[in-house]
Protein backbone atom coordinates (compact mmCIF):
# COMPACT_ATOMS: atom_id res chain seq x y z
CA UNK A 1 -113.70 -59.74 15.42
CA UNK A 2 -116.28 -62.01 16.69
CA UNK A 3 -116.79 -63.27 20.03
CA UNK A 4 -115.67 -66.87 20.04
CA UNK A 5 -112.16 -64.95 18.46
CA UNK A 6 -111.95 -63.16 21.44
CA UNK A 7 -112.26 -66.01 23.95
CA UNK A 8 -109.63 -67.87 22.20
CA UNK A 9 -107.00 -65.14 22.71
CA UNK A 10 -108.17 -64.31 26.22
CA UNK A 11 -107.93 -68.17 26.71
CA UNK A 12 -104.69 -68.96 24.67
CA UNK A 13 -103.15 -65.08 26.83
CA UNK A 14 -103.99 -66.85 29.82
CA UNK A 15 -102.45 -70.58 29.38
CA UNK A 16 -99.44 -68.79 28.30
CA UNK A 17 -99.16 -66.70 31.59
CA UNK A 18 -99.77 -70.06 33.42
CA UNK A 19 -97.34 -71.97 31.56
CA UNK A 20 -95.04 -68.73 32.13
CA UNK A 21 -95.79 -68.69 35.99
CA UNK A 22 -95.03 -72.06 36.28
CA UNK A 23 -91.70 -71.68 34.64
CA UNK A 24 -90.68 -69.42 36.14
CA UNK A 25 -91.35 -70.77 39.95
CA UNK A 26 -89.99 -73.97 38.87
CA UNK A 27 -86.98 -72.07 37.60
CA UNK A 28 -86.49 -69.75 40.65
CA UNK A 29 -87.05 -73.22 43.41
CA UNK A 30 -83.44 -73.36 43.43
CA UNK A 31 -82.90 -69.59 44.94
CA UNK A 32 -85.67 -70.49 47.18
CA UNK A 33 -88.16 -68.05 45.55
CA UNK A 34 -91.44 -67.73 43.71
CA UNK A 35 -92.56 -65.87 40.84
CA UNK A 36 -94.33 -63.20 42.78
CA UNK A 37 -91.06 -62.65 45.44
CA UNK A 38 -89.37 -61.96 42.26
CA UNK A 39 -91.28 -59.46 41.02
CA UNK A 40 -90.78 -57.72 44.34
CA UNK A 41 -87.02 -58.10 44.12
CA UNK A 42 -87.17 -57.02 40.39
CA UNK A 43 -89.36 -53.78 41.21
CA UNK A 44 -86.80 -53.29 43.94
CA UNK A 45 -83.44 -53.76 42.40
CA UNK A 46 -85.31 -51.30 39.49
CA UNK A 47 -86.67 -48.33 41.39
CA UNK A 48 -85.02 -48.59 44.45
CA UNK A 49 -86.05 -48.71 47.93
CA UNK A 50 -90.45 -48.49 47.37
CA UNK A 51 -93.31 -48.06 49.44
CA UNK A 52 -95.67 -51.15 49.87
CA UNK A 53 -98.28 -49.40 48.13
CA UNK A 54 -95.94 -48.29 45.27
CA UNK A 55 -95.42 -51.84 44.98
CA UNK A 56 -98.77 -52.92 44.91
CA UNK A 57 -99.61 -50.35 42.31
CA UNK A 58 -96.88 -51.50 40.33
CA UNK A 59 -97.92 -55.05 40.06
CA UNK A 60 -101.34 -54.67 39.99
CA UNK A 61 -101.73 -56.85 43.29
CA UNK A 62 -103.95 -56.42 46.16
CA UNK A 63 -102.85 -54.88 48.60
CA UNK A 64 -102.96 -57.59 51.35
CA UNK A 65 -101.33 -60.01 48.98
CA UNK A 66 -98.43 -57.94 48.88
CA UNK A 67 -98.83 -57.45 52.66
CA UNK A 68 -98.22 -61.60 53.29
CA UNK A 69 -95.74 -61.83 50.20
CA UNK A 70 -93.38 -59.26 51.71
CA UNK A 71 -94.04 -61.03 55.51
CA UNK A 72 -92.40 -64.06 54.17
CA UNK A 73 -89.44 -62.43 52.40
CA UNK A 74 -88.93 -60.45 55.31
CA UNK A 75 -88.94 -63.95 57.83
CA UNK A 76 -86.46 -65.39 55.71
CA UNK A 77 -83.82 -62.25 55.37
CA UNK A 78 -85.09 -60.91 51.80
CA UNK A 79 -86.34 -57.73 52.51
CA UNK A 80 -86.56 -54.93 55.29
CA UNK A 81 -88.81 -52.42 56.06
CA UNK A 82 -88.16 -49.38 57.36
CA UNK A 83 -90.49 -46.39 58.45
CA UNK A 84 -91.30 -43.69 55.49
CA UNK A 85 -92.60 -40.27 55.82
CA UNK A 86 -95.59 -41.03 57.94
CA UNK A 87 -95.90 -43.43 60.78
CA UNK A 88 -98.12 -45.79 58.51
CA UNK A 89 -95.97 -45.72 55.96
CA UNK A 90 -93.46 -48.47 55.45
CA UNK A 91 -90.40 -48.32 53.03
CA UNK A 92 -89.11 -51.99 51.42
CA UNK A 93 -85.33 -52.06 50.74
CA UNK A 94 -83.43 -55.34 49.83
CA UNK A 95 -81.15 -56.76 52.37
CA UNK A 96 -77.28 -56.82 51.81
CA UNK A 97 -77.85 -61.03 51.79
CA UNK A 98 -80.63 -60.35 48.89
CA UNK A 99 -78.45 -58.06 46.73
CA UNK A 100 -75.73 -60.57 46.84
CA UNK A 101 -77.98 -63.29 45.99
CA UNK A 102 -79.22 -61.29 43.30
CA UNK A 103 -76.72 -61.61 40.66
CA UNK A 104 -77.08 -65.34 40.24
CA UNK A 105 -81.07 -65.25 39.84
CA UNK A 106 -81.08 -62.48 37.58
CA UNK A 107 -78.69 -65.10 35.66
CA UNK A 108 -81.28 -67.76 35.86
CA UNK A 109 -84.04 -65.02 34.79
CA UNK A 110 -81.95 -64.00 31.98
CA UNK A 111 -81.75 -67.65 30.75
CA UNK A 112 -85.14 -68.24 31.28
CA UNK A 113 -86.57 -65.34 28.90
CA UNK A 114 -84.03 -65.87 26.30
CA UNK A 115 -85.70 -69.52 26.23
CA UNK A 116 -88.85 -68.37 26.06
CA UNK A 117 -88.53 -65.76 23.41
CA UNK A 118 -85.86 -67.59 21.45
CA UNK A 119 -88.61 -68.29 18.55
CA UNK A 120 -89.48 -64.22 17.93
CA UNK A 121 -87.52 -61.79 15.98
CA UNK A 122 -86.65 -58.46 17.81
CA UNK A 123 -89.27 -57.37 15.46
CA UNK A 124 -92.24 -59.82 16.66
CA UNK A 125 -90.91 -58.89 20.25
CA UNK A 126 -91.57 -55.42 20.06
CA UNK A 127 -94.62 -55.72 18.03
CA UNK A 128 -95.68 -58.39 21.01
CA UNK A 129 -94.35 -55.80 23.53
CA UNK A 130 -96.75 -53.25 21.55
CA UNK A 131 -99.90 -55.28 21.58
CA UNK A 132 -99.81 -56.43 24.99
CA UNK A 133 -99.47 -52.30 25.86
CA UNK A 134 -103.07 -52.49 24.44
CA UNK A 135 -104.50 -55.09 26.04
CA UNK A 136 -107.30 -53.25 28.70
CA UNK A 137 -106.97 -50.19 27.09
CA UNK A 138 -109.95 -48.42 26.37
CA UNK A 139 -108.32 -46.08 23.80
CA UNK A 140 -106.42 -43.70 25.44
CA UNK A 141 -103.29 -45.76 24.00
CA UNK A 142 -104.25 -47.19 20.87
């Protein structure tokens, strides 16, 4: 595959997570959230209560962006955080407010990716699912 091949489908992979991002913040304005609260809540609701480094990890996210993200949702009665193992550690759990607000966005989530994907067969979805596992791989996973 030649070069100029490549830049077009890092290009065209990275309009599509901008037009995705922007979607999905426009969609989630009405909870009062953005994309990347979301993906806190969604890591949370998944795994369970999680260290802010496991979250970090997770996402892939610096570590002081996660730091300010989870400031906010803490100020406005998201998330709490409670003391781990060791006194530097902190544990983020949802709040009883955020897991009864959950319900509706994951509602509004769910509508939003079954608009998104509506145009790919289960098989193009896991074949998408499949090459995107690739992507920055050096590899080990191919």
């Amino acid at each position: 595959m030649d070069n100029l091949t490549n830049q077009n489908l890092i290009h065209m992979l990275n309009q599509q997570s901008r037009l995705l991002a922007k979607e999905v913040n426009q969609r989630l304005s009405d909870h009062g959230l953005y994309a990347s609260q979301w993906s806190i809540i969604f890591c949370i609701d998944r795994f369970g209560p999680m260290t802010q480094t496991a979250i970090w990890k997770y996402l892939n996210v610096e570590a002081p962006t996660v730091t300010r993200t989870l400031s906010r949702m803490e100020k406005s009665g998201w998330i709490v955080r409670k003391q781990g193992n060791d006194k530097r550690e902190r544990v983020i759990e949802l709040t009883e407010e955020a897991r009864q607000k959950f319900t509706p966005i994951r509602q509004t989530m769910d509508q939003f990716e079954l608009e998104m994907l509506a145009g790919l067969s289960l098989e193009e979805k896991e074949q998408l699912q499949y090459l995107l596992s690739k992507i920055g791989t050096t590899g080990e996973n191919a």
